[in-house]
C-alpha atoms as a PDB file:
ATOM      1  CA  UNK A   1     -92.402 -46.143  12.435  1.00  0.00           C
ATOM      2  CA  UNK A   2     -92.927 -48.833  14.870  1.00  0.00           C
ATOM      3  CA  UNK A   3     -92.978 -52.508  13.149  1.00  0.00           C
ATOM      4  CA  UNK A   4     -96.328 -54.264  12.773  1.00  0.00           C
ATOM      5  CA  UNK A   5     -95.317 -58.143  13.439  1.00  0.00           C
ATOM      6  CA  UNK A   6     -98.092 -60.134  10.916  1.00  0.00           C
ATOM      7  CA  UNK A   7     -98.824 -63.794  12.120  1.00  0.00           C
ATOM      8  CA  UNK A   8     -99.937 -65.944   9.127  1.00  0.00           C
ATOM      9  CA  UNK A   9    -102.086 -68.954  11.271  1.00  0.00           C
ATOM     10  CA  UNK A  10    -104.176 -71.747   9.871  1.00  0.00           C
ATOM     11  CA  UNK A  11    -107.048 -72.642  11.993  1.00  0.00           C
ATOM     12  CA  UNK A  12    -107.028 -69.628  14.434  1.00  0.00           C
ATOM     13  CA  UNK A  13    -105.167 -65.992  15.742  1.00  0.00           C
ATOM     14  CA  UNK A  14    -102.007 -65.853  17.449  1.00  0.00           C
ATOM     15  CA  UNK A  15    -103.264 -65.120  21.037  1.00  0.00           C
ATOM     16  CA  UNK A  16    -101.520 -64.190  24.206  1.00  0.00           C
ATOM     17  CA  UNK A  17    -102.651 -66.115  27.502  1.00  0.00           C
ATOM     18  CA  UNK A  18    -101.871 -65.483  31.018  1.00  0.00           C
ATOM     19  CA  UNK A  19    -103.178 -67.832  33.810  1.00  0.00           C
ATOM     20  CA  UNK A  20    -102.574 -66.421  37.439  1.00  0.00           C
ATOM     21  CA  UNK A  21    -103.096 -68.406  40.753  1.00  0.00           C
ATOM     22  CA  UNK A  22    -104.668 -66.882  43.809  1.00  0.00           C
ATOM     23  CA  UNK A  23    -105.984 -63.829  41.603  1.00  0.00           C
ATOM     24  CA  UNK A  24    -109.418 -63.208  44.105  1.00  0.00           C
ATOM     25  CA  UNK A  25    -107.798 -60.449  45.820  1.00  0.00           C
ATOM     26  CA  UNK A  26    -104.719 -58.665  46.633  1.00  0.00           C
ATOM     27  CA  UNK A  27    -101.593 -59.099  44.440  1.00  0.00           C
ATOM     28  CA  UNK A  28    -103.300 -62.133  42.319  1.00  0.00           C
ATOM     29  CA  UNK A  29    -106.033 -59.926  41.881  1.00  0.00           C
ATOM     30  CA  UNK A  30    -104.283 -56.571  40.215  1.00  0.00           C
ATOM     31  CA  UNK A  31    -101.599 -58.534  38.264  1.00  0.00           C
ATOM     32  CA  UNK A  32    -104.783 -59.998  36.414  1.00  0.00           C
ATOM     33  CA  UNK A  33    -106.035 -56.840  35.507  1.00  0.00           C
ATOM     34  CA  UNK A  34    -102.899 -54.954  34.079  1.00  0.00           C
ATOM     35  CA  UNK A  35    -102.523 -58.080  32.577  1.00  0.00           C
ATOM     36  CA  UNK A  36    -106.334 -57.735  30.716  1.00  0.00           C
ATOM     37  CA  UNK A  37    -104.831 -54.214  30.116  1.00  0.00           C
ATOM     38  CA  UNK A  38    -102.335 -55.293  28.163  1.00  0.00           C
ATOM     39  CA  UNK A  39    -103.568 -57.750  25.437  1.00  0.00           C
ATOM     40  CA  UNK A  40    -103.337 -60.652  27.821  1.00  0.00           C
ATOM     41  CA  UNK A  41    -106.674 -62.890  27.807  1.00  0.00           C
ATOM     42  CA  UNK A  42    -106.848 -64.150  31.584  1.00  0.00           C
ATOM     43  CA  UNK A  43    -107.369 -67.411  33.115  1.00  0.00           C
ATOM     44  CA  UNK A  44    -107.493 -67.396  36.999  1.00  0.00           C
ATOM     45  CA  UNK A  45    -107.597 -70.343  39.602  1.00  0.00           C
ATOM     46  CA  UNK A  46    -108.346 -69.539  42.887  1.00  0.00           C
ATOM     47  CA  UNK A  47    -110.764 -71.214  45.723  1.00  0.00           C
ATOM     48  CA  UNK A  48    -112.668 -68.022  46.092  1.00  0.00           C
ATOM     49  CA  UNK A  49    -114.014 -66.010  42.773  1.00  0.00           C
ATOM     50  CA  UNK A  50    -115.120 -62.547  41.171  1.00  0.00           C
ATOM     51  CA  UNK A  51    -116.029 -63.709  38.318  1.00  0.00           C
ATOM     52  CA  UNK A  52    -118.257 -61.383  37.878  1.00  0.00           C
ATOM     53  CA  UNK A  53    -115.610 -58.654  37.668  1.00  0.00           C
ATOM     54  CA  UNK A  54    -113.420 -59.580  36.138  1.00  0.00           C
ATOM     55  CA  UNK A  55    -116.002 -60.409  33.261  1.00  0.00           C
ATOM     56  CA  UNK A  56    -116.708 -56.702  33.153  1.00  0.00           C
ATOM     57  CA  UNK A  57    -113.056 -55.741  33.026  1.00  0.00           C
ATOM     58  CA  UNK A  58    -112.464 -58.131  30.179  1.00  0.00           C
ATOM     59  CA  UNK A  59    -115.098 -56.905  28.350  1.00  0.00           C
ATOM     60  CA  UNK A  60    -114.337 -53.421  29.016  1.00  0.00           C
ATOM     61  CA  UNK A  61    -110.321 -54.514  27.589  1.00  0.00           C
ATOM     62  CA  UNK A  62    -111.868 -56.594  25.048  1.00  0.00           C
ATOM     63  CA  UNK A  63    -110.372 -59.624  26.339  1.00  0.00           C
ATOM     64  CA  UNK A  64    -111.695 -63.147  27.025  1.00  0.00           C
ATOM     65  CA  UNK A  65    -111.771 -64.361  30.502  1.00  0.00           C
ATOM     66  CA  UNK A  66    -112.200 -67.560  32.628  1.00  0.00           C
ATOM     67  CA  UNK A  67    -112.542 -68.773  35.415  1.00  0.00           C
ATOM     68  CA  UNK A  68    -111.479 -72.295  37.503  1.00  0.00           C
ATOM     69  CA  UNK A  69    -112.197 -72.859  40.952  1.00  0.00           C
ATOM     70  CA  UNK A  70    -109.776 -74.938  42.889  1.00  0.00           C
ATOM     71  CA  UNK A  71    -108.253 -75.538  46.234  1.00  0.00           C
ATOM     72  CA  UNK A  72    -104.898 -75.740  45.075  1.00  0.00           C
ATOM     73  CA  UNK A  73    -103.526 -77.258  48.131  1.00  0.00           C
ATOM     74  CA  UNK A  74    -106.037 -80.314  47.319  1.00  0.00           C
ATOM     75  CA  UNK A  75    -103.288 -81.899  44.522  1.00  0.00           C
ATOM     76  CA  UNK A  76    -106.239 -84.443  42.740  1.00  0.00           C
ATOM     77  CA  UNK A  77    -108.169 -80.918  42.563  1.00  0.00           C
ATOM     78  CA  UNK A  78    -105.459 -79.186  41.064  1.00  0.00           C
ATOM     79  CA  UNK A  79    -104.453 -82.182  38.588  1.00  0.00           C
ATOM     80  CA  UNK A  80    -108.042 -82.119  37.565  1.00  0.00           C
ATOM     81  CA  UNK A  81    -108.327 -78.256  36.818  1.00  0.00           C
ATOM     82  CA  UNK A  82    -105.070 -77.874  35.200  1.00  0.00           C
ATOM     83  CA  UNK A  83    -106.381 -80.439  32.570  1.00  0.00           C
ATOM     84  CA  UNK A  84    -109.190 -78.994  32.077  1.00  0.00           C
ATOM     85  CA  UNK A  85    -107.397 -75.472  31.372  1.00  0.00           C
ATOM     86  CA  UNK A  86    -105.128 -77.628  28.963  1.00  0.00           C
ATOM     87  CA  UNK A  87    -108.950 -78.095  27.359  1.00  0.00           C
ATOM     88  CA  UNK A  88    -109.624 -74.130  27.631  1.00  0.00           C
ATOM     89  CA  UNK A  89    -105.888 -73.461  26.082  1.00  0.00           C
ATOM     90  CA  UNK A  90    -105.983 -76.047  22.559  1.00  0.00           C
ATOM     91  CA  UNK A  91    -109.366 -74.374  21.140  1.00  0.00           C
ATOM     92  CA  UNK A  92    -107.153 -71.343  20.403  1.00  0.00           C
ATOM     93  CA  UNK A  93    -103.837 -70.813  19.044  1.00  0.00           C
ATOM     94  CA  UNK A  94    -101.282 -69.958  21.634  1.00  0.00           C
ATOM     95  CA  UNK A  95     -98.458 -67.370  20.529  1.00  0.00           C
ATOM     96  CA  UNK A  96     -97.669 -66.974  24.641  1.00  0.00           C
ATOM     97  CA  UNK A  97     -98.544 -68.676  27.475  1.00  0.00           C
ATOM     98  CA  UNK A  98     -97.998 -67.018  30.795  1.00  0.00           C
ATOM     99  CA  UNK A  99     -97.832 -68.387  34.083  1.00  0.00           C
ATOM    100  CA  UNK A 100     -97.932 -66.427  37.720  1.00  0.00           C
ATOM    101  CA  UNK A 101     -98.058 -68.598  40.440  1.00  0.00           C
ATOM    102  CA  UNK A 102     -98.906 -65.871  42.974  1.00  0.00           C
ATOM    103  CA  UNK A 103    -100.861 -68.289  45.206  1.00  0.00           C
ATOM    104  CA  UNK A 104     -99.621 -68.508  48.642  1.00  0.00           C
ATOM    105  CA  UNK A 105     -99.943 -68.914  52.156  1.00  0.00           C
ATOM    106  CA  UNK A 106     -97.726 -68.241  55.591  1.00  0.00           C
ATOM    107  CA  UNK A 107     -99.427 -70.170  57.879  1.00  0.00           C
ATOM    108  CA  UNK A 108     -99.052 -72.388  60.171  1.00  0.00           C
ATOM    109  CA  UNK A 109     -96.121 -70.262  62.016  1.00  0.00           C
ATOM    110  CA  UNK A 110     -94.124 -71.518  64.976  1.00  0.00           C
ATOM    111  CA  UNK A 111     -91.003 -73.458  65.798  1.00  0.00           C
ATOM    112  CA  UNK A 112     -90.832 -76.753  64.535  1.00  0.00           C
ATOM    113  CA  UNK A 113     -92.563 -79.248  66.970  1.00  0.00           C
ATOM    114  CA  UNK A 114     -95.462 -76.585  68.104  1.00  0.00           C
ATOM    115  CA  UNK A 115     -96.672 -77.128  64.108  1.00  0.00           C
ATOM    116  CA  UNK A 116     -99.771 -79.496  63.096  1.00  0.00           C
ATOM    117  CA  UNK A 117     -98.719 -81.916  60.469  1.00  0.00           C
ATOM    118  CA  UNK A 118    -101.600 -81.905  58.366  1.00  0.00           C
ATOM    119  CA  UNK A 119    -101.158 -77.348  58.484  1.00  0.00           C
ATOM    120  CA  UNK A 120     -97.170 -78.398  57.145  1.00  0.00           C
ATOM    121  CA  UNK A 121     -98.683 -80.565  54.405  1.00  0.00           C
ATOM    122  CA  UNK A 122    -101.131 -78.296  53.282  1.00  0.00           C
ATOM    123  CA  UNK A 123     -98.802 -75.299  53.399  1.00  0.00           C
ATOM    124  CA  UNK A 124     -96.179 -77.321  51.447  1.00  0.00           C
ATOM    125  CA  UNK A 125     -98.481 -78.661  48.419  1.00  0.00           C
ATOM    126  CA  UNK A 126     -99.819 -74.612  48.368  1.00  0.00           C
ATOM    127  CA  UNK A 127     -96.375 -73.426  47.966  1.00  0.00           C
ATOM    128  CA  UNK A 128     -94.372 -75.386  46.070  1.00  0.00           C
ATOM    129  CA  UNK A 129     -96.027 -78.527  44.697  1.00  0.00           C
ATOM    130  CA  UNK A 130     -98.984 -77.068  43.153  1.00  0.00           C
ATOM    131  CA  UNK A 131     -96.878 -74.533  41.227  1.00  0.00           C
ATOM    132  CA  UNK A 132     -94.602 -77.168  40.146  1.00  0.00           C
ATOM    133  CA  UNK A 133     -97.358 -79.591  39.077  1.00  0.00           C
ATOM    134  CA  UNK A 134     -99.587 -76.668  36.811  1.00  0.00           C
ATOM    135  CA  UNK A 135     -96.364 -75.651  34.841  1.00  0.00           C
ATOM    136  CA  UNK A 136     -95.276 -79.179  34.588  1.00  0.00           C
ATOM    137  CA  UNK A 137     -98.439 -80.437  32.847  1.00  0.00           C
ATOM    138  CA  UNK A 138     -99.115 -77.070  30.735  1.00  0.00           C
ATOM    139  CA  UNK A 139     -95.615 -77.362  29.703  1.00  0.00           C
ATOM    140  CA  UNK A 140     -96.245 -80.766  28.592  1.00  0.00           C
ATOM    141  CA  UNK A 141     -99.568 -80.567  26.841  1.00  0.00           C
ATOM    142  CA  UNK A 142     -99.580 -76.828  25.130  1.00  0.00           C
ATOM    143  CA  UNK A 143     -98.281 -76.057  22.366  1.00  0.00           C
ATOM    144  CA  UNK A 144     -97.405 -72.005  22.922  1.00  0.00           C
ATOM    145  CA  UNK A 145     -94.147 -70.176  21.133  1.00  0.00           C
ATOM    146  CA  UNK A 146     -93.167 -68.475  23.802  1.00  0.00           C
ATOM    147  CA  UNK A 147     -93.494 -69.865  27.635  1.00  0.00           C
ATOM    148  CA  UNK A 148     -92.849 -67.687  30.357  1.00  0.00           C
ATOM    149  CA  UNK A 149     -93.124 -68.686  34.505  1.00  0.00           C
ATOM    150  CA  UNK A 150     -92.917 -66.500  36.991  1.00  0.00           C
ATOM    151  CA  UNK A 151     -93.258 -67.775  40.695  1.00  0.00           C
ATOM    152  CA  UNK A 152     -93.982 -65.167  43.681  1.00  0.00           C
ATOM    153  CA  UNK A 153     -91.429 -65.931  46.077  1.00  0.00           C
ATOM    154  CA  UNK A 154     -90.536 -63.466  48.617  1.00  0.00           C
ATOM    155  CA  UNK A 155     -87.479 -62.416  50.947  1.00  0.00           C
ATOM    156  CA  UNK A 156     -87.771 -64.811  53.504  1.00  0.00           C
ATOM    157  CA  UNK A 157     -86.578 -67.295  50.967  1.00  0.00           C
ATOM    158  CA  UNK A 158     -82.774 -66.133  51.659  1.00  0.00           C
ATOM    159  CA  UNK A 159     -83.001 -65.699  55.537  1.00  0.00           C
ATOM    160  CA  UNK A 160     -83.625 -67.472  58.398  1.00  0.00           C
ATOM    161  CA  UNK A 161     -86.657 -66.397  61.007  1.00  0.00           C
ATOM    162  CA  UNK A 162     -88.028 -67.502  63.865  1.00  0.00           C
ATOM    163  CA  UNK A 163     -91.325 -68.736  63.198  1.00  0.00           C
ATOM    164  CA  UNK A 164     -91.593 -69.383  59.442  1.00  0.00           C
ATOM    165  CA  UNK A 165     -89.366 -72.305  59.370  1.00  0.00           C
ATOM    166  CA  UNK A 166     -91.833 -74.264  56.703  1.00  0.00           C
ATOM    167  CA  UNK A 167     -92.789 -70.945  54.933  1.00  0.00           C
ATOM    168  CA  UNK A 168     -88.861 -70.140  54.340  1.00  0.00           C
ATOM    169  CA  UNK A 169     -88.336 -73.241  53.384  1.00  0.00           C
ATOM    170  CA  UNK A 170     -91.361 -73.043  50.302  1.00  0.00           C
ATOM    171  CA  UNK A 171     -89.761 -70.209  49.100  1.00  0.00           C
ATOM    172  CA  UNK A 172     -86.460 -71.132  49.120  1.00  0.00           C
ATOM    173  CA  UNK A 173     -87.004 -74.026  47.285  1.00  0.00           C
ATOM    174  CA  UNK A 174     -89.344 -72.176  44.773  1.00  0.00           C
ATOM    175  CA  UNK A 175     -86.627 -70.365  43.972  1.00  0.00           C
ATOM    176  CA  UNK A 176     -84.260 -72.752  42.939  1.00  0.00           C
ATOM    177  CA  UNK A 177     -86.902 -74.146  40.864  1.00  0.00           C
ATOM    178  CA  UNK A 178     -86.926 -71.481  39.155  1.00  0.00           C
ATOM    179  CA  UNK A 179     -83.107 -71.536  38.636  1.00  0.00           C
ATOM    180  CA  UNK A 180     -83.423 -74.767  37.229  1.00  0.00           C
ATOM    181  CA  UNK A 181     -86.092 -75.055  35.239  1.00  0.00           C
ATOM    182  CA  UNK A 182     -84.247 -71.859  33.862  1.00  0.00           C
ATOM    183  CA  UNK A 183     -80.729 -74.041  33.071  1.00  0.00           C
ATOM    184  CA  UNK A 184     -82.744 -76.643  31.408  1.00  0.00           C
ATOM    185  CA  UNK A 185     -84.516 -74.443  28.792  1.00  0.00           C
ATOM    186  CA  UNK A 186     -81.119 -72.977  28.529  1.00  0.00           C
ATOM    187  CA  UNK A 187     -79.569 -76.412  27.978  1.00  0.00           C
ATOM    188  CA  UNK A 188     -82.433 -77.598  25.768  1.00  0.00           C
ATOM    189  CA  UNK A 189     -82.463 -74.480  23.995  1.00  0.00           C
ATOM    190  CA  UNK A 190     -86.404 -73.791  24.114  1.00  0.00           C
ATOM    191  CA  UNK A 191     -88.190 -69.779  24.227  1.00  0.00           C
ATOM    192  CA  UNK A 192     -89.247 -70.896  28.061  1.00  0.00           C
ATOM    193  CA  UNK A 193     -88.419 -67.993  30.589  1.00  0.00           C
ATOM    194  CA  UNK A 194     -88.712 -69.138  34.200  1.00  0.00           C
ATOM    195  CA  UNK A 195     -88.230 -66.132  36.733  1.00  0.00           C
ATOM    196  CA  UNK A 196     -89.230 -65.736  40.364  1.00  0.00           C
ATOM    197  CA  UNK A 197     -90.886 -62.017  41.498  1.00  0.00           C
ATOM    198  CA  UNK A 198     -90.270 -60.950  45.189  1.00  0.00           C
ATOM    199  CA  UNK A 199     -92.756 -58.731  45.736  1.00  0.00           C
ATOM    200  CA  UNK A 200     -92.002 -57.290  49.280  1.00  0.00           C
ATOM    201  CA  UNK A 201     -94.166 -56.132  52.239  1.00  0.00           C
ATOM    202  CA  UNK A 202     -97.831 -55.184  50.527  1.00  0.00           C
ATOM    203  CA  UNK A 203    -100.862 -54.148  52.355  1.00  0.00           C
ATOM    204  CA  UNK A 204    -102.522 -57.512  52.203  1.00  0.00           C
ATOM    205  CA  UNK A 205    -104.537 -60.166  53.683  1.00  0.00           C
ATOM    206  CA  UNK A 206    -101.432 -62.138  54.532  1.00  0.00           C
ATOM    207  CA  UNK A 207     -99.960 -59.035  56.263  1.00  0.00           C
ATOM    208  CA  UNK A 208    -102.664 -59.177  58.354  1.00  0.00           C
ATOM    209  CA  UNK A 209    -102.603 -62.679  59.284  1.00  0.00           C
ATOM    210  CA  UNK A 210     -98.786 -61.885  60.031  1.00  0.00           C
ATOM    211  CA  UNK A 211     -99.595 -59.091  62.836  1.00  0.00           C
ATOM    212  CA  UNK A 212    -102.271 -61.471  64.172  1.00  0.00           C
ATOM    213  CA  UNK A 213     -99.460 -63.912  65.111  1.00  0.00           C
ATOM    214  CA  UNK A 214     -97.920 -63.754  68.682  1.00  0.00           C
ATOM    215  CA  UNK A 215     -94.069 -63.349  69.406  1.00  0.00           C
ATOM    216  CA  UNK A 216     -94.266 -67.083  70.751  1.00  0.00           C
ATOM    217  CA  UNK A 217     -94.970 -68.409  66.669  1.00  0.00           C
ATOM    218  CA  UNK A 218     -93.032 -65.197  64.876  1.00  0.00           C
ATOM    219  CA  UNK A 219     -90.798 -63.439  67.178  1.00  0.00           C
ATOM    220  CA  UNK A 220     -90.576 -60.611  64.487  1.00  0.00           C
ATOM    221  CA  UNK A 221     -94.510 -59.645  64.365  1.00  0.00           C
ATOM    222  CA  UNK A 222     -93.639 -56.342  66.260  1.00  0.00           C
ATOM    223  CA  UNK A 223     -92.004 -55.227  63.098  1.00  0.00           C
ATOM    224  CA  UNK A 224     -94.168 -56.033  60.656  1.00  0.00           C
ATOM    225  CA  UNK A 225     -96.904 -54.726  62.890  1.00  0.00           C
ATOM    226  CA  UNK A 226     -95.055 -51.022  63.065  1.00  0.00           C
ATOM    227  CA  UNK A 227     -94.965 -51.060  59.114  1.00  0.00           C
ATOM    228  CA  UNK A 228     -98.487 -51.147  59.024  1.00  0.00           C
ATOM    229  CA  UNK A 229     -98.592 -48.461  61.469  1.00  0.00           C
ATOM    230  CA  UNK A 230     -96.102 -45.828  59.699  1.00  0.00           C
ATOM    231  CA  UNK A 231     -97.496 -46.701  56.135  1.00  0.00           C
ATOM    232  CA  UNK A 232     -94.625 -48.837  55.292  1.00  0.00           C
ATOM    233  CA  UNK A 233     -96.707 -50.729  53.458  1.00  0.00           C
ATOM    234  CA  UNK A 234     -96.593 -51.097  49.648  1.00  0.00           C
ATOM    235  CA  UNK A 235    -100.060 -51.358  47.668  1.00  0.00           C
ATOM    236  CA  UNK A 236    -100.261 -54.477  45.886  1.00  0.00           C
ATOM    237  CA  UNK A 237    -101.246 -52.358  42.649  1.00  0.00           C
ATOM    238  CA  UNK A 238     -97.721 -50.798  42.662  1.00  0.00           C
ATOM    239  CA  UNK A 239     -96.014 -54.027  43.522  1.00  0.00           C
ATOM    240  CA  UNK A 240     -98.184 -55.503  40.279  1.00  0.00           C
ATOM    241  CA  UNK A 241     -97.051 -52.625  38.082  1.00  0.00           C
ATOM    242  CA  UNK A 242     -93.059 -52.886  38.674  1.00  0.00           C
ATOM    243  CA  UNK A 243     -93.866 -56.773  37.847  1.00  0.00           C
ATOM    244  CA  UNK A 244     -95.603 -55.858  34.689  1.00  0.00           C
ATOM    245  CA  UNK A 245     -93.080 -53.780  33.758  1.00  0.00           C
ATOM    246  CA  UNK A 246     -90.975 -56.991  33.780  1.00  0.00           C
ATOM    247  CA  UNK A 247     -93.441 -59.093  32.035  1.00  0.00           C
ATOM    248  CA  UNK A 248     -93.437 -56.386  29.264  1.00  0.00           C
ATOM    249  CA  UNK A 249     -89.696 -56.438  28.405  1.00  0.00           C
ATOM    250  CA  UNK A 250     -89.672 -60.337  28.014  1.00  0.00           C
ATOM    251  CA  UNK A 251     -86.685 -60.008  25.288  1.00  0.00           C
ATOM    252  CA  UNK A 252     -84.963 -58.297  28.473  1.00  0.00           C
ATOM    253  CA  UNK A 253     -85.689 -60.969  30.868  1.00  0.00           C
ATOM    254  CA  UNK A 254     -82.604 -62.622  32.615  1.00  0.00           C
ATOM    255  CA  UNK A 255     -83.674 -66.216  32.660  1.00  0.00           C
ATOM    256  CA  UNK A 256     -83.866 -67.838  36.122  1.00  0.00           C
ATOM    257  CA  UNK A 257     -83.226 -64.780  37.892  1.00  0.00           C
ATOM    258  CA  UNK A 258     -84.678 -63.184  40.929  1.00  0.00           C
ATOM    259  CA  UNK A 259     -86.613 -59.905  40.343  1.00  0.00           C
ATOM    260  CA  UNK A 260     -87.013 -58.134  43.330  1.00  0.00           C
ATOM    261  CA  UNK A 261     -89.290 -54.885  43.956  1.00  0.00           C
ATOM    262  CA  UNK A 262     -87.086 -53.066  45.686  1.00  0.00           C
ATOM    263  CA  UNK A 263     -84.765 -52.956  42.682  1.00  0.00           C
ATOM    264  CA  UNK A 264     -87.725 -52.133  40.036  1.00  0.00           C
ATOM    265  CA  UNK A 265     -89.144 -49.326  41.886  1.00  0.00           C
END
């Protein structure tokens, strides 16, 4: 018989909470609904919106659902909305709050000195400091038992191409801030969980805007360009599902490691 775990709560229920960046489309967009699926109630940030259905979806998974629009590239934008999720958060009773930072860009590409600075800027504060600002303040203002982070990174974190010299660079530092906000909750001893997800090459936007490119900014587009064309491509559903599977076995999570998709499916 499986155990029923019984939460005895004044002034509220024990509730699960995810919040996921960048969920209007692609990967953002499916990891939000398996996580409706799965007892989750959803908060999404994201410039553009489908509110509308995700609404439906909630309802339909009898989950609650909100949504926050926000360029989060645009820092005093993001400071503003994260406090105002903070807001959304304390009228409940957080058992465990989830974070996916899944918003991303990989432009501008180019060598360095063909690059506009106010692109680099952008690109950096989209990357790295936005998803280092929202977990620093809901870290510091929720109360939740269980945290858990977990930062879409990808494999040009760990290699060096032509081209993506900033976008490398993002992700490469993403990922060791995810290593070490992983040794302090070890060192602190805290429930926090801070992973990073590589998801691999999906059929997405950002593919697209990658075999747009010419060999002069990303001498590699050929290649990504013949995965499209021999269906190399994974769906961003099943890249959401192996990461779900992850986010389901949270007791098996290795803190501040590197999950990548190739290994989970």
């Amino acid at each position: 018989m499986t155990p029923v775990r019984i939460y005895i709560v004044i002034g509220g229920i024990m509730m699960k909470f995810a919040i996921v960046t960048g969920a209007s489309r692609g990967l953002g967009e499916e990891v939000a609904k398996n996580l409706l699926t799965n007892d989750y109630h959803v908060i999404t940030i994201s410039r553009k919106r489908k509110t509308n259905d995700f609404k439906n979806f909630a309802n339909e998974n009898r989950q609650s659902y909100f949504h926050f629009s926000c360029d989060l590239s645009d820092l005093e934008s993001l400071n503003d909305t994260a406090h105002e999720v903070v807001k959304t958060l304390n009228k409940n009773t957080v058992e465990e709050l989830l974070i996916v930072n899944n918003a991303g860009m990989v432009t501008p590409m180019g060598p360095v000195g063909t690059l506009e600075n106010h692109e680099i800027a952008k690109h950096v504060s989209l990357n790295l400091t936005a998803p280092m600002l929202l977990v620093n303040t809901l870290k510091a203002h929720v109360e939740a038992d269980r945290f858990t982070v977990v930062n879409v990174t990808s494999g040009a974190a760990e290699k060096t191409i032509y081209g993506w010299n900033v976008y490398s660079s993002t992700k490469s530092a993403i990922n060791m801030y995810t290593q070490t906000a992983a040794l302090e909750s070890d060192e602190r001893g805290t429930n926090d969980l801070h992973i990073a997800f590589s998801p691999g090459v999906m059929d997405t936007d950002m593919q697209g805007e990658i075999r747009e490119s010419d060999q002069d900014s990303f001498k590699d587009v050929e290649s990504f360009r013949a995965l499209k064309k021999e269906g190399k491509l994974r769906s961003a559903k099943e890249v959401a599902d192996a990461l779900q599977k992850v986010i389901n076995n949270r007791d098996q999570i290795e803190n501040g490691k590197i999950y990548r998709v190739n290994e989970l499916i």
